[in-house]
N, C-alpha and C. Protein backbone atom coordinates (compact mmCIF):
# COMPACT_ATOMS: atom_id res chain seq x y z
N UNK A 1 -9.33 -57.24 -5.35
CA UNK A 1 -8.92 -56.31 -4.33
C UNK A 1 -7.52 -55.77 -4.60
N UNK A 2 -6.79 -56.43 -5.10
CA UNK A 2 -5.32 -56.14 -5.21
C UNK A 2 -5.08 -55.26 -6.48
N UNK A 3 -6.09 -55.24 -7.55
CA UNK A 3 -5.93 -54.30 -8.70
C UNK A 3 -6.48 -52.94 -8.36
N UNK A 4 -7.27 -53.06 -7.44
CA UNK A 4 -7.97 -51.80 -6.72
C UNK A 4 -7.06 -51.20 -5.70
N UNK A 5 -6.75 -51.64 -5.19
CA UNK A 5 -5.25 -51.33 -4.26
C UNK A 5 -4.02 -50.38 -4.61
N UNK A 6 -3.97 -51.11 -5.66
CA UNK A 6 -2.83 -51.07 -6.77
C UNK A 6 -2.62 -49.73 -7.32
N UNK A 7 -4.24 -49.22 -7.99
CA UNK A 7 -4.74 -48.07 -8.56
C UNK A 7 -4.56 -47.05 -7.60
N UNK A 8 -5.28 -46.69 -6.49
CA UNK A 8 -4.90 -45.95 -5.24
C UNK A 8 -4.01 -45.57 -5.33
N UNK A 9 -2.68 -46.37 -4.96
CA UNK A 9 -1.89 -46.13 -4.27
C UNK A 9 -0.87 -45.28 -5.69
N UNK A 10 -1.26 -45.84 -7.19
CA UNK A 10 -0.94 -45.28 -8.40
C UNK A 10 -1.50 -43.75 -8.09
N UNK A 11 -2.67 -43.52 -7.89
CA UNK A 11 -3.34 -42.14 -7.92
C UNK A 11 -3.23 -41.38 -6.74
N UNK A 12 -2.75 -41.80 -5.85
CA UNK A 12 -2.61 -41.19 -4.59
C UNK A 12 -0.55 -40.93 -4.98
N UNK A 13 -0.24 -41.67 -5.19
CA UNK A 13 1.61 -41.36 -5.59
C UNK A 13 1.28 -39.68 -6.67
N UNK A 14 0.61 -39.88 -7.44
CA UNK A 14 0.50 -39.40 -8.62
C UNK A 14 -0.15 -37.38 -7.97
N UNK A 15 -0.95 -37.81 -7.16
CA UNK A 15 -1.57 -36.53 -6.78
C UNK A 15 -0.60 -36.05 -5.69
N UNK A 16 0.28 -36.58 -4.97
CA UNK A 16 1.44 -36.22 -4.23
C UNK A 16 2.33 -35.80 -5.22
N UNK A 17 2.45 -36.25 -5.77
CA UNK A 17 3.86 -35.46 -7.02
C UNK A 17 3.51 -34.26 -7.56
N UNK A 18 2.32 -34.42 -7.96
CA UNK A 18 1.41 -32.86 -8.27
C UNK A 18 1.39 -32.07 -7.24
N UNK A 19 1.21 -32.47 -5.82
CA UNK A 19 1.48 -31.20 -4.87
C UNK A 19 2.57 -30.49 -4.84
N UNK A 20 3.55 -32.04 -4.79
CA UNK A 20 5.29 -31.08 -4.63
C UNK A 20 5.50 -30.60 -5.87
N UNK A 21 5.34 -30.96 -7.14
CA UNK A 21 5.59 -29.85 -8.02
C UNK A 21 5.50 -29.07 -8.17
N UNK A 22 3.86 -28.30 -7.70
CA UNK A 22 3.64 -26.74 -7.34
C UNK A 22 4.28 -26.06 -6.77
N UNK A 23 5.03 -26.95 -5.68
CA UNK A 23 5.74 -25.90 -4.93
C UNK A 23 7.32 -25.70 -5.82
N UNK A 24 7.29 -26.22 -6.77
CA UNK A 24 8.72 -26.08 -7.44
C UNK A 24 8.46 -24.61 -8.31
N UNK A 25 6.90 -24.46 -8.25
CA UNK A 25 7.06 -23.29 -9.71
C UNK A 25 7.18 -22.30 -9.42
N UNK A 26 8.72 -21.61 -10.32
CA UNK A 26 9.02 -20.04 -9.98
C UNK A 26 7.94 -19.02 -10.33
N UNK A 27 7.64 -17.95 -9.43
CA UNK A 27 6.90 -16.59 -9.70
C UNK A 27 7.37 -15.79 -8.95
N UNK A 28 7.44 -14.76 -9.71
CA UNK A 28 8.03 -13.37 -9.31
C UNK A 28 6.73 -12.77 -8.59
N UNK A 29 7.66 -12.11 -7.36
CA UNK A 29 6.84 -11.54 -5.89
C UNK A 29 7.76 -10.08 -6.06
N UNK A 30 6.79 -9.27 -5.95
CA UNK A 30 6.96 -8.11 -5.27
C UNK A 30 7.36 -7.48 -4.02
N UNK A 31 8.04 -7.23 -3.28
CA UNK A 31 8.43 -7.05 -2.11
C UNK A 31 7.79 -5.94 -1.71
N UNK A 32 7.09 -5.91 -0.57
CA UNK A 32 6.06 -4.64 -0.24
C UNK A 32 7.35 -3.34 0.16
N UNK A 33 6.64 -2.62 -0.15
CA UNK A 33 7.36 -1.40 0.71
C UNK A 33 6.98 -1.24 2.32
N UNK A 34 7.80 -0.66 2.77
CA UNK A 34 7.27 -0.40 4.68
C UNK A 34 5.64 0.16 4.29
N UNK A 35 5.11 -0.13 5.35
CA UNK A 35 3.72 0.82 5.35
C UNK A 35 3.75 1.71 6.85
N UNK A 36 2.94 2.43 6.56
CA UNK A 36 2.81 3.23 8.00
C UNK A 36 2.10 3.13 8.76
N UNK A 37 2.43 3.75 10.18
CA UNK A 37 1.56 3.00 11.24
C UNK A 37 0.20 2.22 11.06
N UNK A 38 0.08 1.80 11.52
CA UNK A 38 -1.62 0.85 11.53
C UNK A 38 -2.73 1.83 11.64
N UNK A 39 -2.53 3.03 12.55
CA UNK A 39 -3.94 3.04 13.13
C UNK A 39 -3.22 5.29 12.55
N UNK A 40 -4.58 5.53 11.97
CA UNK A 40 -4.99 7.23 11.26
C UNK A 40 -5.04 7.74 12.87
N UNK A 41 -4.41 8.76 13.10
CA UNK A 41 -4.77 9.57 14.25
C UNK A 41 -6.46 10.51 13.52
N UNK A 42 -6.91 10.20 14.65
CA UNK A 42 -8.40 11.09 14.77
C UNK A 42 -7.95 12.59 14.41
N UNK A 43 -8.58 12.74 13.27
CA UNK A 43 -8.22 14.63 13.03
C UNK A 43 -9.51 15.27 12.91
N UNK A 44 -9.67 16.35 14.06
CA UNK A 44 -10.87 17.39 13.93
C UNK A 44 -10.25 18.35 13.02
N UNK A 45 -11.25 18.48 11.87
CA UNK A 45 -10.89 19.86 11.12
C UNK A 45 -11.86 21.14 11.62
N UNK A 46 -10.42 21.75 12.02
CA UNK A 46 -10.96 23.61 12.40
C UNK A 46 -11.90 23.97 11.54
N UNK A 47 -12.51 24.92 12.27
CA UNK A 47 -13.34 25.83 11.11
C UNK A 47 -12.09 26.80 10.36
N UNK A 48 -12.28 27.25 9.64
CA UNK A 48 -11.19 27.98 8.40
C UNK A 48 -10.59 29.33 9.02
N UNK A 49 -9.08 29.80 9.40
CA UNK A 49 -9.47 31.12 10.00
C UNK A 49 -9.88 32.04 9.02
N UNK A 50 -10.09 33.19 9.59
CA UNK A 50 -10.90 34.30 9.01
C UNK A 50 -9.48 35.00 7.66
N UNK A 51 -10.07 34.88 6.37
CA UNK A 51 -8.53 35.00 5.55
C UNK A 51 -9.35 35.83 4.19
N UNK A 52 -8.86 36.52 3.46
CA UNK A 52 -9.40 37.46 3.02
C UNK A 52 -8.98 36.28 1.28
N UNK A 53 -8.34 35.19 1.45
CA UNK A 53 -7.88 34.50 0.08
C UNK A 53 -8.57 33.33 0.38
N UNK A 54 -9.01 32.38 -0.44
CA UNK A 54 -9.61 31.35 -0.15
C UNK A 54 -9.12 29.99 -0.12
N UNK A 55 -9.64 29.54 1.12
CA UNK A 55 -8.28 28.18 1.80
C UNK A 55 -8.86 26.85 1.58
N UNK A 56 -8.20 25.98 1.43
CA UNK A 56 -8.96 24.75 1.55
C UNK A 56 -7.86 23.90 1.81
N UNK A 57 -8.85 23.10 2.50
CA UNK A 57 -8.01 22.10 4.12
C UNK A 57 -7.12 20.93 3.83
N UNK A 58 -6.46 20.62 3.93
CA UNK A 58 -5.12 19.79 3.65
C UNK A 58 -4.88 18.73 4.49
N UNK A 59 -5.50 17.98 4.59
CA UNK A 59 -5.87 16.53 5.33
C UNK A 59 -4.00 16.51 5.60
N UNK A 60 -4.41 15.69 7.39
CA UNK A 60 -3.00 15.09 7.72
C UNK A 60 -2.44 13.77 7.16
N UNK A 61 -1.41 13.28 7.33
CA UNK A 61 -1.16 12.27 5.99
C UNK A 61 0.35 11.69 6.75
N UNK A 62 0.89 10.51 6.11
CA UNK A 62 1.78 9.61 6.72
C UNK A 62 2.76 10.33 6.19
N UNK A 63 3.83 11.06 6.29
CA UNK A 63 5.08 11.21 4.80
C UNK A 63 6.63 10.47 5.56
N UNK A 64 7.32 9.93 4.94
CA UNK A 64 8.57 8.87 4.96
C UNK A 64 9.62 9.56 4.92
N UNK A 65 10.55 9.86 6.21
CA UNK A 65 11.18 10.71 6.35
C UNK A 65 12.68 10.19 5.59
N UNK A 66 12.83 8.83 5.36
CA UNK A 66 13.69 7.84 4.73
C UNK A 66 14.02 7.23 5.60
N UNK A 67 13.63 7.12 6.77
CA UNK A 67 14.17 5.91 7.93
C UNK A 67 12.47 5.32 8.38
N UNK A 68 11.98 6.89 8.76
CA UNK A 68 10.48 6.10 9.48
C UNK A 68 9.33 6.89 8.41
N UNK A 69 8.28 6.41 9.28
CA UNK A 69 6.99 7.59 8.97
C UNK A 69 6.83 8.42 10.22
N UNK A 70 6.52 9.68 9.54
CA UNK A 70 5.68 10.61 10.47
C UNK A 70 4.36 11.28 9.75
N UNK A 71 3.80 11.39 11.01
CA UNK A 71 2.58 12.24 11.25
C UNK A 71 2.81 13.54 10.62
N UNK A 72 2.19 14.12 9.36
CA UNK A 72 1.88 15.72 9.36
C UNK A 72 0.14 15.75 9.61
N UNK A 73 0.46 16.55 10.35
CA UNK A 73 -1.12 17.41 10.59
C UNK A 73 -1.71 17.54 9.63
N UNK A 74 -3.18 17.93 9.49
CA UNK A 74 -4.13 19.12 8.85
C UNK A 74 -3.03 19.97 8.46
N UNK A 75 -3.62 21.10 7.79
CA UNK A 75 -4.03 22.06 7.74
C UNK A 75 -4.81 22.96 6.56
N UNK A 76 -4.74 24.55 7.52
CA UNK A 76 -5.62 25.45 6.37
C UNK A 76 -4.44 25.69 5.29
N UNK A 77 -4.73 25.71 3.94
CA UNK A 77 -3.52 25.98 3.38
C UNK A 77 -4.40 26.91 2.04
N UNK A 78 -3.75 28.14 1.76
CA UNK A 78 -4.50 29.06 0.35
C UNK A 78 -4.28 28.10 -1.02
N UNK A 79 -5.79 28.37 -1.11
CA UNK A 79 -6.52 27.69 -2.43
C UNK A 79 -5.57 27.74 -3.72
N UNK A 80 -4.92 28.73 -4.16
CA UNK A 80 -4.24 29.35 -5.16
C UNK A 80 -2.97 28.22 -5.17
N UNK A 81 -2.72 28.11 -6.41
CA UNK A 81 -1.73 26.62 -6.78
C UNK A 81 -2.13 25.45 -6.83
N UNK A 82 -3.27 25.59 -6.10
CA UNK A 82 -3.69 23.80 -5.20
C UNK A 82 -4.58 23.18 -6.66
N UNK A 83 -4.27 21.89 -6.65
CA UNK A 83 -5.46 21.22 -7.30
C UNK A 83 -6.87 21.41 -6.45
N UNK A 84 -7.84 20.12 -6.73
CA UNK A 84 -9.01 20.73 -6.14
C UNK A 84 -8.80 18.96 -5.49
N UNK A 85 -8.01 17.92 -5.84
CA UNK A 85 -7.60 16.63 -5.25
C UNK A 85 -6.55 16.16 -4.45
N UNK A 86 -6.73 15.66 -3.27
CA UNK A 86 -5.41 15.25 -2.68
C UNK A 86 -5.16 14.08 -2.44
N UNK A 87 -4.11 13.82 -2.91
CA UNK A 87 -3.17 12.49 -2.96
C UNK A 87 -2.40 11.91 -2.38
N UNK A 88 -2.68 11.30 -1.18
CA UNK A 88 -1.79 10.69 -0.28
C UNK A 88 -0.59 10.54 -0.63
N UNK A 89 0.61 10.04 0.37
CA UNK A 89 1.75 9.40 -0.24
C UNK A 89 1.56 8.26 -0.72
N UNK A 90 2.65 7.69 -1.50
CA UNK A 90 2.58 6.30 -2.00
C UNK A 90 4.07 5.84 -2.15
N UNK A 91 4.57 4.66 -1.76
CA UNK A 91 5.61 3.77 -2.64
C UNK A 91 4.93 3.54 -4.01
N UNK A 92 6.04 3.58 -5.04
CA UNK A 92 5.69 3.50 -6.60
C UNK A 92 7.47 2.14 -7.04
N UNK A 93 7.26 1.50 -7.79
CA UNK A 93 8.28 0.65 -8.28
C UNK A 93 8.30 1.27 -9.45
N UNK A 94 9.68 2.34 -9.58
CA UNK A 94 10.17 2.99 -10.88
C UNK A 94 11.36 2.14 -11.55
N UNK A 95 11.44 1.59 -12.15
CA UNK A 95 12.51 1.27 -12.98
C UNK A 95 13.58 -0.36 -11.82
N UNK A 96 12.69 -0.80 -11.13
CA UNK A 96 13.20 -1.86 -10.43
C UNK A 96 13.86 -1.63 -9.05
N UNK A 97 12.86 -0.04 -8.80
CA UNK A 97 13.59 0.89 -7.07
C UNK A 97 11.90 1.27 -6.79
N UNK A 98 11.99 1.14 -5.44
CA UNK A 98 11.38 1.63 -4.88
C UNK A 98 11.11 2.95 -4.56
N UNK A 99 10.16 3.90 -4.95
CA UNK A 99 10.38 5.24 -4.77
C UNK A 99 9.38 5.95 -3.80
N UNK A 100 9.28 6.87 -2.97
CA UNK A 100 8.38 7.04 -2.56
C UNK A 100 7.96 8.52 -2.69
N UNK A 101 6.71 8.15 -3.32
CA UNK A 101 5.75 9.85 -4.01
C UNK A 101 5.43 10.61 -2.39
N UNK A 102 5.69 11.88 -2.17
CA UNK A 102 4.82 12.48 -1.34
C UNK A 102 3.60 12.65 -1.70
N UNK A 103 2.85 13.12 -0.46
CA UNK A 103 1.30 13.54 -0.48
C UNK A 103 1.44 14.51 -1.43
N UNK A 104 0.58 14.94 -2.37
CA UNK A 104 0.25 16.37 -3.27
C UNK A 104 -0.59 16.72 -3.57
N UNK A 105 -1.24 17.30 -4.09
CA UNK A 105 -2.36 18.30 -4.90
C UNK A 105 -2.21 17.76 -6.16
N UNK A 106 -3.25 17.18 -6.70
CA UNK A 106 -3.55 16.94 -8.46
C UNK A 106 -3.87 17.73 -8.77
């Protein structure tokens, strides 16, 4: 009984040292950027007004004014310039800074 005891309390010391060691090991963490509000405001998209150039609709989107976020709307905006993709905003980690991309057109 006492060599069995013995062992335990060897393998039980042994698997405790292995816990706290894990917590000794360095890894590099990323620090999130702010995110924006929680909750998408509900957006009805208009029908297109009547425009003699051809428009296509420009989803509303979070953009980071450098203190907060705000709300931009929809809108109709002319086709001409535009990619045919739109790209939310984003935080991007450039060079060890935080940067933040506006919404755009690909």
């Amino acid at each position: 009984m006492q060599i069995a005891t013995r062992r335990h309390l060897v393998l039980a010391g042994s698997a405790a040292g292995l816990l706290l060691l894990g917590g000794c090991v360095s890894a590099t963490r990323e620090v999130a950027a702010p995110n924006p509000a929680p909750q998408i405001p509900v957006e009805i998209i208009p029908k297109p007004p009547v425009s003699e150039q051809p428009l296509i609709w420009q989803p509303g989107h979070w953009d980071w004014s450098g203190s907060t976020y705000l709300w931009r709307e929809g809108a109709w905006v002319p086709r001409a310039g535009h990619g045919t993709q739109w790209q939310d905003g984003y935080w991007t980690n450039q060079g060890g800074s935080w940067v933040w991309l506006p919404a755009h057109w690909l």
